[in-house]
C-alpha atoms as a PDB file:
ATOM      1  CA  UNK A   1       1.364 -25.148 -34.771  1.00  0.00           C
ATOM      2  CA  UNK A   2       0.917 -22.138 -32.700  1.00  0.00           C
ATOM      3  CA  UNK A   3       3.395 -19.319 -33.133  1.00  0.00           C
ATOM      4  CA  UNK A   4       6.197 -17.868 -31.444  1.00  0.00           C
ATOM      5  CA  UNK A   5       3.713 -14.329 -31.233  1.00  0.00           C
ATOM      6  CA  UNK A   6       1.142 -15.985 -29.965  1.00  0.00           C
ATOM      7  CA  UNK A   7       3.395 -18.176 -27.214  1.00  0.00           C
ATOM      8  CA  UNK A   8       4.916 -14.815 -26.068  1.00  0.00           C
ATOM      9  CA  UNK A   9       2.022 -13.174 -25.694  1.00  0.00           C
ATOM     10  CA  UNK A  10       0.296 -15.694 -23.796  1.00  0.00           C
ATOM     11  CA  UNK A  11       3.123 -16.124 -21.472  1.00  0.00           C
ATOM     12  CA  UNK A  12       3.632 -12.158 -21.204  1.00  0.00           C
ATOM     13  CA  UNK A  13      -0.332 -11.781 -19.981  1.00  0.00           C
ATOM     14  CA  UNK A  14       0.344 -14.260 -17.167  1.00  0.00           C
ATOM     15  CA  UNK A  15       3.190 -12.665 -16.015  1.00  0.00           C
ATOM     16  CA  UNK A  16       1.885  -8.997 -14.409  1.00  0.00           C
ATOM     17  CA  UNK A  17       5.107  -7.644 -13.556  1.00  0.00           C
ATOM     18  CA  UNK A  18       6.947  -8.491 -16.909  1.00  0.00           C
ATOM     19  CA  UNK A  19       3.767  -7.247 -18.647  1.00  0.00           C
ATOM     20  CA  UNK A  20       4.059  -3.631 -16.745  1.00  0.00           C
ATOM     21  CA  UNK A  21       7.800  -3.792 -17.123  1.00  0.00           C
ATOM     22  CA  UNK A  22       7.264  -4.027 -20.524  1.00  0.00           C
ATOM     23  CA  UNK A  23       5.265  -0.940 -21.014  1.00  0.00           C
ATOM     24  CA  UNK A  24       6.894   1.170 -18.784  1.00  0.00           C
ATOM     25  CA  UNK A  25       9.919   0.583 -21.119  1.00  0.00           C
ATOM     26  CA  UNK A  26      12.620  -1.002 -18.130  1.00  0.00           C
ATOM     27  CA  UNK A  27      13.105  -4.467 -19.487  1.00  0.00           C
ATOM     28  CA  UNK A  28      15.767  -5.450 -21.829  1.00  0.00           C
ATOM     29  CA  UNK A  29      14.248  -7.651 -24.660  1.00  0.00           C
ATOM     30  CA  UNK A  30      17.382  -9.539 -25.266  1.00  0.00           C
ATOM     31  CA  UNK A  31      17.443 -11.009 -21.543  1.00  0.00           C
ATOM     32  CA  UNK A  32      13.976 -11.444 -21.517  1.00  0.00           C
ATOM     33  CA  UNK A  33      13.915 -13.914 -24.321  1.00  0.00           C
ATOM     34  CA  UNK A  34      16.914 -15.633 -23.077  1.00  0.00           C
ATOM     35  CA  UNK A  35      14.548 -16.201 -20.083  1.00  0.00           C
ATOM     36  CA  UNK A  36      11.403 -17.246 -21.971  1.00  0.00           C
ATOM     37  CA  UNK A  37      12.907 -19.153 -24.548  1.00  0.00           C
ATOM     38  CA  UNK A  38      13.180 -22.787 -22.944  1.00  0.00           C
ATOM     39  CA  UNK A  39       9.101 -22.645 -22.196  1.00  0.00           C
ATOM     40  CA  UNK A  40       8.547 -21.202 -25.864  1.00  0.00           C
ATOM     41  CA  UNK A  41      10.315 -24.023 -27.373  1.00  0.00           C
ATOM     42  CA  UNK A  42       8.429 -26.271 -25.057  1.00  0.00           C
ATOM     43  CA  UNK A  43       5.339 -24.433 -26.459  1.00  0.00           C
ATOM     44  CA  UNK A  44       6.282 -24.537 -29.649  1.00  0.00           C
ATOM     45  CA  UNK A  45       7.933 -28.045 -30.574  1.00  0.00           C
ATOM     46  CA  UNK A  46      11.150 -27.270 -31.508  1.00  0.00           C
ATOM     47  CA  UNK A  47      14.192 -24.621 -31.450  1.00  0.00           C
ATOM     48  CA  UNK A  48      13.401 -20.693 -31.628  1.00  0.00           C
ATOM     49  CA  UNK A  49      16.523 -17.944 -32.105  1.00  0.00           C
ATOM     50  CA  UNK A  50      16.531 -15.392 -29.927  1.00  0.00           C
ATOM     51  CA  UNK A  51      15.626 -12.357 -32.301  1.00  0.00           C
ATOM     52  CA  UNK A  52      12.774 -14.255 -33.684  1.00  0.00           C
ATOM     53  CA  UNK A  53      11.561 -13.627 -29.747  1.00  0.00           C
ATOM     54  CA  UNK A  54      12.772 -10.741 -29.650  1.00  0.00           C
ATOM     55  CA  UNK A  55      10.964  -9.712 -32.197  1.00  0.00           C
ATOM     56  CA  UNK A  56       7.947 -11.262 -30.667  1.00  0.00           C
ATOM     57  CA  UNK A  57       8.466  -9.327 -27.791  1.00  0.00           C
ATOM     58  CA  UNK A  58       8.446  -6.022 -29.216  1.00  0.00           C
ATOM     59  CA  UNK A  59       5.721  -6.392 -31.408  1.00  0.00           C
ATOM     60  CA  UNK A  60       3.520  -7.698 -27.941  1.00  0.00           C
ATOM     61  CA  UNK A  61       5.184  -3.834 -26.121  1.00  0.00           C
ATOM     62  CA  UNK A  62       3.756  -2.170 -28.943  1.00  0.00           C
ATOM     63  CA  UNK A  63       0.903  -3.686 -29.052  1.00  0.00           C
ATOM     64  CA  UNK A  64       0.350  -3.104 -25.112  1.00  0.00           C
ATOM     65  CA  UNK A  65       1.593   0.581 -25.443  1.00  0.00           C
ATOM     66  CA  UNK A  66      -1.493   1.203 -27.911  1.00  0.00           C
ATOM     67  CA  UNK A  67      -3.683  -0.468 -25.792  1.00  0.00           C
ATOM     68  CA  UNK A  68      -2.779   1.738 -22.733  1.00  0.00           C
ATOM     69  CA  UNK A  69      -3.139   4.349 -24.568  1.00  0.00           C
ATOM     70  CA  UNK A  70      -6.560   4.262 -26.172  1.00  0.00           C
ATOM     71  CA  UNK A  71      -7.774   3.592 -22.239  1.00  0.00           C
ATOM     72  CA  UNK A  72      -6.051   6.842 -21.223  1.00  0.00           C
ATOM     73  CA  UNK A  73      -7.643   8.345 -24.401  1.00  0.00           C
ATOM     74  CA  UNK A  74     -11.657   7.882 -23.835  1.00  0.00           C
ATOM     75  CA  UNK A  75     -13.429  10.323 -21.606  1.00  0.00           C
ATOM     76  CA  UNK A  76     -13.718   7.650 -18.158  1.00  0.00           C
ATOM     77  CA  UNK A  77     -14.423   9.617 -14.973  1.00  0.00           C
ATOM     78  CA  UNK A  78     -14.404   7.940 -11.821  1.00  0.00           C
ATOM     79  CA  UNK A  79     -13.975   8.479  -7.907  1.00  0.00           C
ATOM     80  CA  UNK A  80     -12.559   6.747  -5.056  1.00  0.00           C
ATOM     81  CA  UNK A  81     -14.239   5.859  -2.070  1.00  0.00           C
ATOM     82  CA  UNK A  82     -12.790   3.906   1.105  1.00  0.00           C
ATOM     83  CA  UNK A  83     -14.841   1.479   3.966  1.00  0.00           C
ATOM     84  CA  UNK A  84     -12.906   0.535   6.542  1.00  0.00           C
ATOM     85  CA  UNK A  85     -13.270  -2.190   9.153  1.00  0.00           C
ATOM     86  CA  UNK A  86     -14.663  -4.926   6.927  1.00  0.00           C
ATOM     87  CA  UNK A  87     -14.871  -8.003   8.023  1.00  0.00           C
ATOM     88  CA  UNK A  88     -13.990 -11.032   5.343  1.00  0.00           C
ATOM     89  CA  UNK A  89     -15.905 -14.574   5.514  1.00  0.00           C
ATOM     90  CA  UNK A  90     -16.245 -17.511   3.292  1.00  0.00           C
ATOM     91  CA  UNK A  91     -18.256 -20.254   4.290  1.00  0.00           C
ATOM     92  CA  UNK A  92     -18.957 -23.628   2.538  1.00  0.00           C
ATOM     93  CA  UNK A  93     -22.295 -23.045   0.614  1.00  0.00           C
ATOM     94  CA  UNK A  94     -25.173 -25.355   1.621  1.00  0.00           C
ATOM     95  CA  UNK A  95     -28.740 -24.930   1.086  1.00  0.00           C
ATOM     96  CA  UNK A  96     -28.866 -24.102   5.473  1.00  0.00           C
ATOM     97  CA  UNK A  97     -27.115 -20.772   4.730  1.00  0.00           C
ATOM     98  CA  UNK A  98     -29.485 -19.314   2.038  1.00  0.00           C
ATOM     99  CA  UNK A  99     -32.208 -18.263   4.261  1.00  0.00           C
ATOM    100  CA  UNK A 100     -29.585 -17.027   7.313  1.00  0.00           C
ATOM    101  CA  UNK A 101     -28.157 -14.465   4.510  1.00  0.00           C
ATOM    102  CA  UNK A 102     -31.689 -13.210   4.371  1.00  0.00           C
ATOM    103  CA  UNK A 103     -31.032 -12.254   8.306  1.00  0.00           C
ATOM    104  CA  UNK A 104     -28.134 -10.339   7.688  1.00  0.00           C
ATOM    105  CA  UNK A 105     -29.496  -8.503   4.946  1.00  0.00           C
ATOM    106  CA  UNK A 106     -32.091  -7.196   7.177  1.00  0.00           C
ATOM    107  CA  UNK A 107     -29.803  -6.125  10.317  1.00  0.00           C
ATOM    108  CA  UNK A 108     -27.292  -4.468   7.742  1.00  0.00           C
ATOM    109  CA  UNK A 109     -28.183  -0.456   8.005  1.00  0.00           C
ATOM    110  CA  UNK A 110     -27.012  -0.143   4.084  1.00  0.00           C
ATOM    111  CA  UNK A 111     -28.829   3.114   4.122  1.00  0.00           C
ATOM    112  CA  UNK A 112     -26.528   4.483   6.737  1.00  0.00           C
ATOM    113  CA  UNK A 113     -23.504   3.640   5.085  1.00  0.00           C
ATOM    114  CA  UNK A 114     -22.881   0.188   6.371  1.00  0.00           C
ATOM    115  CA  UNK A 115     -20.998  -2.459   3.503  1.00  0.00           C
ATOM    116  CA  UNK A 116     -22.467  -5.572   2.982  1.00  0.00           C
ATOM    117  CA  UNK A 117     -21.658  -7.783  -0.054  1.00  0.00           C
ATOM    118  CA  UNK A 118     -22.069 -11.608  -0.454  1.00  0.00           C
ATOM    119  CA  UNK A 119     -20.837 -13.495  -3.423  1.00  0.00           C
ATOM    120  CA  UNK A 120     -22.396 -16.717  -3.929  1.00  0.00           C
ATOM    121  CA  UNK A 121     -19.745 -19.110  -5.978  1.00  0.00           C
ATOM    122  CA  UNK A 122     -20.266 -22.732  -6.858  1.00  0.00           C
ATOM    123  CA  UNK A 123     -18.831 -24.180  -3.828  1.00  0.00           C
ATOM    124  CA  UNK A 124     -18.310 -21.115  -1.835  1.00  0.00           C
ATOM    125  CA  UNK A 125     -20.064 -17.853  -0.199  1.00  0.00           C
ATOM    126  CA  UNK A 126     -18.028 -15.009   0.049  1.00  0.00           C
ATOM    127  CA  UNK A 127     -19.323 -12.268   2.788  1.00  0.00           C
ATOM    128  CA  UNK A 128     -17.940  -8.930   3.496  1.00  0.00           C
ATOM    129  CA  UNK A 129     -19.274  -6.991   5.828  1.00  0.00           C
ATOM    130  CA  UNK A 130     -18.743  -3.966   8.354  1.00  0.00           C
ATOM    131  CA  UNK A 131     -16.909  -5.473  10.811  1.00  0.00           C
ATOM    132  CA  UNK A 132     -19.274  -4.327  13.438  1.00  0.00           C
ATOM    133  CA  UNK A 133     -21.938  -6.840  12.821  1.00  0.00           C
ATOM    134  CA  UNK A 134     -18.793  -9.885  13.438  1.00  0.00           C
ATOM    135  CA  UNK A 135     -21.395 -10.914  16.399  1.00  0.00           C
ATOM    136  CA  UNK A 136     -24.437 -10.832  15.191  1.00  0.00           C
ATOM    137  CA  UNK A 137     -23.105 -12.739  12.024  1.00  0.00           C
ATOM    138  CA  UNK A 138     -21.359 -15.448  14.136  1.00  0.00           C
ATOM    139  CA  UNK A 139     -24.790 -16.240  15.608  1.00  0.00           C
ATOM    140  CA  UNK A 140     -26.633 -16.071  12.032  1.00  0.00           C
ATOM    141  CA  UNK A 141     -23.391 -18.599  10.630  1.00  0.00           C
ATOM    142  CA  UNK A 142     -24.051 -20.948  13.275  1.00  0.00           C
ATOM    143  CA  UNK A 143     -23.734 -24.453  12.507  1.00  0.00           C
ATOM    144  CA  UNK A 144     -22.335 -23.430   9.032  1.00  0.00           C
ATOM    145  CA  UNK A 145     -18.541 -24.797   8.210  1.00  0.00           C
ATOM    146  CA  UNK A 146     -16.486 -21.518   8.246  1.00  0.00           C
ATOM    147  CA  UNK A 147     -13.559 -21.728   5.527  1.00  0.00           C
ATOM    148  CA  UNK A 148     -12.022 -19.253   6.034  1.00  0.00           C
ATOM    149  CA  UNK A 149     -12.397 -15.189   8.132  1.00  0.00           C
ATOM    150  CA  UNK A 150     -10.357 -12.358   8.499  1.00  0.00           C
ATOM    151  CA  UNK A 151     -10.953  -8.879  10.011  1.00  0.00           C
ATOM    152  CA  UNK A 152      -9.416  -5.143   9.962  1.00  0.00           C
ATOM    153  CA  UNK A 153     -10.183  -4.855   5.875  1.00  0.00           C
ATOM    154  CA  UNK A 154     -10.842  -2.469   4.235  1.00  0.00           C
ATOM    155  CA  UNK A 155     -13.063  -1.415   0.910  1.00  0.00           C
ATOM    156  CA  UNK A 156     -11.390   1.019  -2.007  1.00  0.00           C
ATOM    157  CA  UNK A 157     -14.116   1.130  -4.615  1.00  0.00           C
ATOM    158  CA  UNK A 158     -14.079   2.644  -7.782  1.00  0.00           C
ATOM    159  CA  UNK A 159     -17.364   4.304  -9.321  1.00  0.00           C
ATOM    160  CA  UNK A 160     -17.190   4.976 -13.051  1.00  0.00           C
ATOM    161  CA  UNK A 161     -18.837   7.352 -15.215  1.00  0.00           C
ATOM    162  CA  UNK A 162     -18.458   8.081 -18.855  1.00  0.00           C
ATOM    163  CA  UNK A 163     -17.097   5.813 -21.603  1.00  0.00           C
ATOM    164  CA  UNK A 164     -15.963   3.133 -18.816  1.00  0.00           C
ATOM    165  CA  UNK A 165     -18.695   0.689 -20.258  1.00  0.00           C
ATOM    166  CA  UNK A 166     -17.777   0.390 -23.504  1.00  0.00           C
ATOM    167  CA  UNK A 167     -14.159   0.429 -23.098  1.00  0.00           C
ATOM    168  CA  UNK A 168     -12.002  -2.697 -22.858  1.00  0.00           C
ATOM    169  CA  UNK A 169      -9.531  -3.517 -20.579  1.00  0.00           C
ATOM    170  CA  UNK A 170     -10.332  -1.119 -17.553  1.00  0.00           C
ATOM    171  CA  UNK A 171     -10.580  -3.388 -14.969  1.00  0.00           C
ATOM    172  CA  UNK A 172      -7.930  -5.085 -16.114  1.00  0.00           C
ATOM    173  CA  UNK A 173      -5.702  -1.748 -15.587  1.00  0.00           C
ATOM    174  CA  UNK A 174      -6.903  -1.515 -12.398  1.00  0.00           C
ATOM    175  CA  UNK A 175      -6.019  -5.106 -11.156  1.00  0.00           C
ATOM    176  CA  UNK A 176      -2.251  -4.740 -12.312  1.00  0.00           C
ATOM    177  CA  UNK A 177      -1.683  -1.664 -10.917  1.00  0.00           C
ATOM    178  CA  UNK A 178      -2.263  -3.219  -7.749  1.00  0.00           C
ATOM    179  CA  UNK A 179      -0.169  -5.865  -8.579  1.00  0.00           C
ATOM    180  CA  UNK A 180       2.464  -4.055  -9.634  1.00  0.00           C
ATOM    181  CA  UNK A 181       2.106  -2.301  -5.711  1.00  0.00           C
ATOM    182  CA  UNK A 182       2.390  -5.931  -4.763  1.00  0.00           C
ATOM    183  CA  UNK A 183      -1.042  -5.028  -2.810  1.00  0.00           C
ATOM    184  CA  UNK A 184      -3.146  -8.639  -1.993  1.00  0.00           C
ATOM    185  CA  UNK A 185      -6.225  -8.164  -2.942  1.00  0.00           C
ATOM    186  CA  UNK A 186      -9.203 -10.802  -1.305  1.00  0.00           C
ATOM    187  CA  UNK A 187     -12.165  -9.983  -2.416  1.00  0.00           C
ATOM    188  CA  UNK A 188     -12.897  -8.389  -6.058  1.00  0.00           C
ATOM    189  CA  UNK A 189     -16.959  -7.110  -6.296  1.00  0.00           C
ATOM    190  CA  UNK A 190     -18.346  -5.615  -9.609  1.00  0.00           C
ATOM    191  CA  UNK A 191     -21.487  -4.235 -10.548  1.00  0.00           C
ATOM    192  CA  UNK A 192     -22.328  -2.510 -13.959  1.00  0.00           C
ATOM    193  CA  UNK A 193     -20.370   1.059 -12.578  1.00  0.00           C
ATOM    194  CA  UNK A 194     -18.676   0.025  -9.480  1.00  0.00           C
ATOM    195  CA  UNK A 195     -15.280  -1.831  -8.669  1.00  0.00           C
ATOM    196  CA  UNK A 196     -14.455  -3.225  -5.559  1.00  0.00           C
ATOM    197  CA  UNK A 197     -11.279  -4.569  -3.898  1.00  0.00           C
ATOM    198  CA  UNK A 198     -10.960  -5.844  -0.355  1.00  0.00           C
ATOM    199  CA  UNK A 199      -7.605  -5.313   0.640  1.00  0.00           C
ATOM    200  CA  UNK A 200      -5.704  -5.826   4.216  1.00  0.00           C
ATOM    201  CA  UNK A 201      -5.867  -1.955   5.947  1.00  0.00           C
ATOM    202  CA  UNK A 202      -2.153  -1.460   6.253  1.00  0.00           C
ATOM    203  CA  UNK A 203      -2.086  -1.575   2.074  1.00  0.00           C
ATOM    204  CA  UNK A 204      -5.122   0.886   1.841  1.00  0.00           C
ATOM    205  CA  UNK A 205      -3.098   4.605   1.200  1.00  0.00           C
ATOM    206  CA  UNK A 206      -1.002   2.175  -1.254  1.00  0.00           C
ATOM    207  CA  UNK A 207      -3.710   0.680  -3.290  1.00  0.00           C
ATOM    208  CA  UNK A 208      -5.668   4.403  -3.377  1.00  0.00           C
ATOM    209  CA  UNK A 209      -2.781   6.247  -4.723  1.00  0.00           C
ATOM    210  CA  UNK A 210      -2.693   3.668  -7.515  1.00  0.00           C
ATOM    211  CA  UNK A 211      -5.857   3.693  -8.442  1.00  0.00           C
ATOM    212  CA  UNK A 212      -6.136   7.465  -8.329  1.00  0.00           C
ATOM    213  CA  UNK A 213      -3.136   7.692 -11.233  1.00  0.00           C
ATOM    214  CA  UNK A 214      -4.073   3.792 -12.957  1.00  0.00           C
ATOM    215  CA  UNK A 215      -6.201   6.024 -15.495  1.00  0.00           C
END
């Protein structure tokens, strides 16, 4: 039988805006169990007391707390950068549209700044590009089924330096915090140093002032 810990926690980590509520120190743990307690006893198979949550609860907030804290503890440097006018794509993903993303990658002036990033999924391919090339990529998608596009984006990435690499839970940080801002994010890009989110323009000063204080 699983426990009640392990139910709270699992239904805590789901739950982004309990979970920062919870560190920040503004939820009462009393009315939060009251809350969780008819899907932990679902969870669990039979009747839980409140303090036994409770308990739960504050063990899980002390647990976070520590976590937070060893993040905001290692020596992680980073900088912000912003692209804006991106344009958003995701097409179905057939063998046609390998060798047309070849096309794009050549007309793309990376070198001079330009952003270009396609994400290949199992079903999906995910393109975000400088918005500038929206003609030149409507010829090259031709004949490919278009799921779904969206324009005026923008890029906030996040370059890291220092112990970022060997030190859980960053980009985890990162995504709640823009949660919490109630920011939608569409498209999330990683490489070994770099984090990118593709967010609508009009959340863009939002979602940088977050990031600039998540570490």
């Amino acid at each position: 039988m699983e426990s009640i810990s392990s139910i709270v926690k699992k239904l805590i980590d789901v739950k982004p805006f309990i979970h920062e509520s919870i560190i920040r120190g503004i939820v009462s743990y009393a009315n939060l169990a009251d809350i969780l307690i008819p899907d932990i006893t679902k969870l669990y198979g039979a009747e839980v007391k409140q303090s036994a949550v409770v308990m739960a609860l504050r063990r899980h907030a002390d647990e976070l707390r520590k976590n937070e804290s060893s993040i905001a503890e290692k020596s992680i440097e980073y900088e912000l950068t912003i692209k804006t006018n991106i344009l958003d794509v995701n097409i179905e993903k057939r063998e046609s549209a390998f060798s047309k993303l070849m096309r794009l990658h050549q007309i793309v002036s990376m070198e001079k700044g330009d952003f270009l990033n396609i994400t290949i999924g199992s079903n999906e391919i995910g393109i975000a590009v400088s918005q500038k090339y929206q003609a030149e990529l409507d010829l090259i998608l031709a004949g490919e089924i278009v799921l779904h596009q969206k324009t005026d984006l923008v890029a906030v990435s996040v370059l890291f330096t220092g112990d970022f690499l060997d030190t859980p839970g960053v980009i985890y940080e990162a995504v709640r915090k823009l949660a919490w801002e109630h920011i939608n994010v569409l498209e999330i890009v990683t490489t070994m140093n770099e984090l990118t989110f593709v967010i609508n323009r009009e959340d863009s000063s939002q979602a940088y002032e977050a990031l600039q204080r998540f570490l």
